[in-house]
Protein backbone atom coordinates (compact mmCIF):
# COMPACT_ATOMS: atom_id res chain seq x y z
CA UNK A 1 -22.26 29.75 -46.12
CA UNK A 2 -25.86 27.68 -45.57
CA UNK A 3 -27.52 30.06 -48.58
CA UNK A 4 -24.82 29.12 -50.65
CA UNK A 5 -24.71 25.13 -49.56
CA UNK A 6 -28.45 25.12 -49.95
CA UNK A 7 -27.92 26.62 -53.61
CA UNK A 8 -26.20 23.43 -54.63
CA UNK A 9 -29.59 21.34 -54.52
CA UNK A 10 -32.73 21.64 -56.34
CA UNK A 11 -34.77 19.28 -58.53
CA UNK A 12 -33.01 18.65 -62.19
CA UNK A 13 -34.33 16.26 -64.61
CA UNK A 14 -31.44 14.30 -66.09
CA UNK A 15 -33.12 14.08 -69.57
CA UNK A 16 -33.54 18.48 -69.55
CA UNK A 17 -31.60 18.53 -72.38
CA UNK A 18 -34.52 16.45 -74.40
CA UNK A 19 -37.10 18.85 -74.07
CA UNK A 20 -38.51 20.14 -77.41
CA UNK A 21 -37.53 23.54 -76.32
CA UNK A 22 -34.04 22.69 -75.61
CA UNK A 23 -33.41 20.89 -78.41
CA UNK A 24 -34.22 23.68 -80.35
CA UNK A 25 -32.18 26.11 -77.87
CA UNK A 26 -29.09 22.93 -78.53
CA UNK A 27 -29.86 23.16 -82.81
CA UNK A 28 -29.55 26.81 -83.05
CA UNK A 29 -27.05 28.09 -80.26
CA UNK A 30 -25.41 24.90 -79.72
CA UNK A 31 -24.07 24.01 -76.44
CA UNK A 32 -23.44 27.22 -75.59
CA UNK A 33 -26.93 28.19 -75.61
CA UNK A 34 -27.70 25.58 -73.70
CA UNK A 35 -25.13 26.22 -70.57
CA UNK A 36 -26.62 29.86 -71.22
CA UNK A 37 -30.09 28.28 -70.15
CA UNK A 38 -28.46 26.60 -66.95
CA UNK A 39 -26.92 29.93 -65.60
CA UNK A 40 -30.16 31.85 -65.76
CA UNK A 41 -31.98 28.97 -63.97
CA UNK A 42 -29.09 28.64 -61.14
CA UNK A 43 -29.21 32.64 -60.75
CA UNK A 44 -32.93 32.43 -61.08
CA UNK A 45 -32.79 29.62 -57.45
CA UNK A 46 -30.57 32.25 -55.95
CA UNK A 47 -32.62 34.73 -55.64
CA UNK A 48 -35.81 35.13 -52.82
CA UNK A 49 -38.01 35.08 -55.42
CA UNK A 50 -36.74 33.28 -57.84
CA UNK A 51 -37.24 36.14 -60.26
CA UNK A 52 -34.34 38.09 -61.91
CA UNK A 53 -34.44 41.87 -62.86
CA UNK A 54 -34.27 42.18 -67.28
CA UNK A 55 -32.18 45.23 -66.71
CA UNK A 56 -28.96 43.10 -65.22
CA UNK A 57 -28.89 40.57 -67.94
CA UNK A 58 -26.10 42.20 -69.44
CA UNK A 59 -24.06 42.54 -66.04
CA UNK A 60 -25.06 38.74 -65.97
CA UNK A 61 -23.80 38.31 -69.68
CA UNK A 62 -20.32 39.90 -68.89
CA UNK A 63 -20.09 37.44 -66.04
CA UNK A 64 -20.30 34.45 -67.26
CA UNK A 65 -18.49 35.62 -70.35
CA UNK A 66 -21.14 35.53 -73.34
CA UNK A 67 -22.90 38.20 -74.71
CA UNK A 68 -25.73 40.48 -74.19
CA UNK A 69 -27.31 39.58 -76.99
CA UNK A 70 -27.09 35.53 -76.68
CA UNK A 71 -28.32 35.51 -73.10
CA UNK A 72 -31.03 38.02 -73.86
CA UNK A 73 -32.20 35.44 -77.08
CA UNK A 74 -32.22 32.55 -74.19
CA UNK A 75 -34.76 34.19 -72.08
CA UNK A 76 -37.06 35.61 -74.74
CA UNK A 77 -36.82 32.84 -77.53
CA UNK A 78 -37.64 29.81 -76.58
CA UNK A 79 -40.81 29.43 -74.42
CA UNK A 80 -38.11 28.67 -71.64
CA UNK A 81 -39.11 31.92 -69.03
CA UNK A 82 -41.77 34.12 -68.91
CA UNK A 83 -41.36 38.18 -68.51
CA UNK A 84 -43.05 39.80 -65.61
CA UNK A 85 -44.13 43.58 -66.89
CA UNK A 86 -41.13 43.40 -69.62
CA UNK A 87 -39.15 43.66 -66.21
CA UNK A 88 -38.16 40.67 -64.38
CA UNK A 89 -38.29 37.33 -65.82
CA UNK A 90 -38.63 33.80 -64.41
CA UNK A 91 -39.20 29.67 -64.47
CA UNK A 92 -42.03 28.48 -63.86
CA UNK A 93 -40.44 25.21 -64.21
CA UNK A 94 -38.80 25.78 -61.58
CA UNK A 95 -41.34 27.67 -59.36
CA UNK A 96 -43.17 24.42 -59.58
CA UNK A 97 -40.04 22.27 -58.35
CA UNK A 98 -39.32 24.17 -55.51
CA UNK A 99 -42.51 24.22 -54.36
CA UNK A 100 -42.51 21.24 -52.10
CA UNK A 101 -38.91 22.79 -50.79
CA UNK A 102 -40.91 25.47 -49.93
CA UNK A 103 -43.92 23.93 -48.15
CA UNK A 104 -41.23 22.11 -46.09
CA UNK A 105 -38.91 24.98 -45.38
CA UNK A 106 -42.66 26.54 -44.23
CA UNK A 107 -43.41 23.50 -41.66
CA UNK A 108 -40.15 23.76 -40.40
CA UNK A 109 -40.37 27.27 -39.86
CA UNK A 110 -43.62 27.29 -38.02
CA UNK A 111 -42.38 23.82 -35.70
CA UNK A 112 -39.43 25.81 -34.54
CA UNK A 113 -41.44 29.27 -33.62
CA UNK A 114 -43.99 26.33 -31.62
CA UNK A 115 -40.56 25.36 -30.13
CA UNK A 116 -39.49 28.45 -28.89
CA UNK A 117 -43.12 29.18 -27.25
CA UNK A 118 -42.65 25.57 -25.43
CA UNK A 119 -39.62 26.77 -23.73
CA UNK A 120 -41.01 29.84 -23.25
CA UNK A 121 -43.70 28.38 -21.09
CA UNK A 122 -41.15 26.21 -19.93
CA UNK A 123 -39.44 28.92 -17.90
CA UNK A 124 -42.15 30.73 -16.89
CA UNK A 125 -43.22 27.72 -15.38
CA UNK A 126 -40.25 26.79 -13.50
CA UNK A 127 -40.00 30.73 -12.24
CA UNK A 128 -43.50 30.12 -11.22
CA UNK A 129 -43.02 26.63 -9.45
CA UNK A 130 -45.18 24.93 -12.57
CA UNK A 131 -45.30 21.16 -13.33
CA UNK A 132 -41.36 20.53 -14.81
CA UNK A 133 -42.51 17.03 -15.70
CA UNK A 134 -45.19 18.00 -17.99
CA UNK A 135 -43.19 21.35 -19.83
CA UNK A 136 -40.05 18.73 -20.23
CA UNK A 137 -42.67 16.47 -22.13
CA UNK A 138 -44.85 18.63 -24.19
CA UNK A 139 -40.78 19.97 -25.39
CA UNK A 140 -39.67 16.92 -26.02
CA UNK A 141 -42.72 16.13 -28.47
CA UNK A 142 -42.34 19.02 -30.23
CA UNK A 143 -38.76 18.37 -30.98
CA UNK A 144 -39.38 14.88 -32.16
CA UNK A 145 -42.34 16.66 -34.23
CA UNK A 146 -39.48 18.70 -35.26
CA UNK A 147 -37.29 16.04 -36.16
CA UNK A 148 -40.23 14.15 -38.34
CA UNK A 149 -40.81 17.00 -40.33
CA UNK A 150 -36.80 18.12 -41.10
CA UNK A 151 -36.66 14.09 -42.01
CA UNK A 152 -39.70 13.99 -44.12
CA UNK A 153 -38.70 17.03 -46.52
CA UNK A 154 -35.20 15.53 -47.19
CA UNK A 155 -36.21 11.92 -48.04
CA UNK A 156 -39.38 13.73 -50.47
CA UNK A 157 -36.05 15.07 -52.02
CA UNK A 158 -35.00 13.06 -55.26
CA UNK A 159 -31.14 13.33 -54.93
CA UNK A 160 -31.32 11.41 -58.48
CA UNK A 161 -32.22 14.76 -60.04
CA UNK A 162 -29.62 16.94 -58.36
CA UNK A 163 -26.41 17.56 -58.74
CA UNK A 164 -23.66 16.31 -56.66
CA UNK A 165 -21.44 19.07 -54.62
CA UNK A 166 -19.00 21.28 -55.77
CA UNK A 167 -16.45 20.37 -52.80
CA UNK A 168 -13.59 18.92 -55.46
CA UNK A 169 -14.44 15.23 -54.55
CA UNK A 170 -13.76 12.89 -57.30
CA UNK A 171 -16.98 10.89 -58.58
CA UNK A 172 -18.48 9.16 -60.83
CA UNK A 173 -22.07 10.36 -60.49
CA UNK A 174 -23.33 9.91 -64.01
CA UNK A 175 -22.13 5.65 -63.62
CA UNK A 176 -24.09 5.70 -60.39
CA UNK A 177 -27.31 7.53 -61.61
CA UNK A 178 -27.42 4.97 -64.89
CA UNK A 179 -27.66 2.16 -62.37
CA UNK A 180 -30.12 3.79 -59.99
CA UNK A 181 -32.25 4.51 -63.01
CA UNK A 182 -31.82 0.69 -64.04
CA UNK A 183 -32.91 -0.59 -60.65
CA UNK A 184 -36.35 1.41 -60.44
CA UNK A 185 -35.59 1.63 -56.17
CA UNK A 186 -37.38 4.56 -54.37
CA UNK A 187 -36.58 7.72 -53.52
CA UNK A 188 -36.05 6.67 -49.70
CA UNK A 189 -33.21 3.83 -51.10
CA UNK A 190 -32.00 6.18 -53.58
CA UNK A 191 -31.23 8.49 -51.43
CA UNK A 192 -29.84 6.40 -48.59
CA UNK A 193 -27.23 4.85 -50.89
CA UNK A 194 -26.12 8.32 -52.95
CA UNK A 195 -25.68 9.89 -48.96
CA UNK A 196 -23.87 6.84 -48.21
CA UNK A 197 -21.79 6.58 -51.16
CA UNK A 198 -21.21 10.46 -51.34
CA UNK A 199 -22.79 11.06 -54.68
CA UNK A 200 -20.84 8.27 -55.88
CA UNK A 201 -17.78 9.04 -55.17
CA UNK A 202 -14.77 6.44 -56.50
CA UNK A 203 -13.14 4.69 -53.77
CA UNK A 204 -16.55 3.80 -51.93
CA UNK A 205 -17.36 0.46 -50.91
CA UNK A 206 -20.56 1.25 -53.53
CA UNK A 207 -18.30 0.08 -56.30
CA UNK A 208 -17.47 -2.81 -55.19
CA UNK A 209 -21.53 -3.74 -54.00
CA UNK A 210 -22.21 -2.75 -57.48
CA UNK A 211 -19.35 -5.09 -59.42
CA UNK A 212 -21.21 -8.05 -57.20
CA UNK A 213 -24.74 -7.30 -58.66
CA UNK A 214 -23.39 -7.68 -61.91
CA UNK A 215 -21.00 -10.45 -61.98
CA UNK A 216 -24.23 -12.47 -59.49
CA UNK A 217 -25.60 -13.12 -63.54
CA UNK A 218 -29.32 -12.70 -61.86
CA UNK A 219 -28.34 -14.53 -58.73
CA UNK A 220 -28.79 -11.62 -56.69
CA UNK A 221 -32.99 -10.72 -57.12
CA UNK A 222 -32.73 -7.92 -55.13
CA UNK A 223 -30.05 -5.88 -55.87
CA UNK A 224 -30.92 -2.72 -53.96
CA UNK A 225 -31.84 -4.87 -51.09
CA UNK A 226 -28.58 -6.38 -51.17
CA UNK A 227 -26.58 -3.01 -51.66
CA UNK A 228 -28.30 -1.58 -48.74
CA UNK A 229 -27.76 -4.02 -46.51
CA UNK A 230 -23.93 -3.84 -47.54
CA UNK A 231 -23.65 -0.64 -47.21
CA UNK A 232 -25.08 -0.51 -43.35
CA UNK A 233 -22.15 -3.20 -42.45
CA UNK A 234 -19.58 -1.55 -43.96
């Protein structure tokens, strides 16, 4: 269940659909063509290696109900993935995005094996009739370091550029992401009021911080200030 919950995020630009490439993808294969694209770039995040074997593009195809030969036009026609040894294809578009992810997941990783060597020590010590005191401390800074680090890789995250969760939630995201985009906040308050609002979901307090800003006529200077602060009381 975590695999597939993690699946849900990873960096989207909202304007995708006004690259040169898809436009052309959009011209010739219509929409179609371009939901094609989007399938091959969410299996392409599923896998370890973001890579995706040539040979099961047709088992792919009958999926997702299109056809071999649409889906095989998607991958080879545009510019939009590159083909490893005419066998596996990928992104590197999206290589590059998940990159940071990566790095993070990485740090994590390597804090949590440090972890398990503290209280390692930690009860060897205490077998051996060691200093408690100091073990107990040198743990608890590596948990905070812990902490830092699991902190740091979510707020680097742009929520902007995902897409909300699949959990059957009504929302309007797309309302909420054309007044983030007007308010030029940063990531951190970006982020902090699409967790708090739940991707925007209708019957959050959000909507009614929002109609404020708006009827305020300029009154209100700093609007994501102000909806911040809102949100924390409520």
């Amino acid at each position: 269940m975590k695999a597939k919950k993690d699946a849900y995020y990873f960096p989207h630009d909202c304007n995708a659909k006004d690259d040169p490439k898809c436009v052309l993808l959009i011209e010739q294969l219509g929409l179609e063509g371009y939901g094609i694209f989007w399938v091959l770039v969410e299996t392409l995040r599923e896998q370890p290696d973001f890579k995706y074997p040539l040979k099961l593009v047709p088992a792919l195809a009958r999926k997702h109900n299109t056809t071999t030969a649409k889906m095989k036009v998607v991958v080879k026609g545009y510019d939009l993935f590159i083909i490893e040894d005419n066998t596996f294809f990928f992104s590197a578009s999206l290589n590059r995005r998940m990159q940071p992810y990566l790095e993070k997941k990485k740090a994590l990783s390597e804090a949590g094996k440090k972890g398990n060597q503290v209280r390692w020590n930690k009860n060897i010590a205490l077998q051996s009739g060691g200093d408690q005191e100091a073990i107990a401390n040198k743990t608890n800074k590596n948990k905070t370091k812990e902490i830092l680090l699991f902190k740091e890789a979510k707020e680097e995250e742009d929520l902007l550029k995902c897409n909300p969760p699949e959990d059957g939630v009504e929302r309007n995201w797309n309302g909420l992401k054309n007044f983030l985009s007007q308010m030029n906040g940063s990531i951190k308050e970006n982020n902090f009021i699409i967790k708090k609002s739940n991707f925007g979901e209708k019957g959050s307090p959000i909507w009614s911080f929002i109609l404020e800003v708006r009827n305020s006529n300029g009154k209100i200077y700093t609007p994501i200030a102000f909806i911040i602060s809102r949100l924390k009381e409520s």
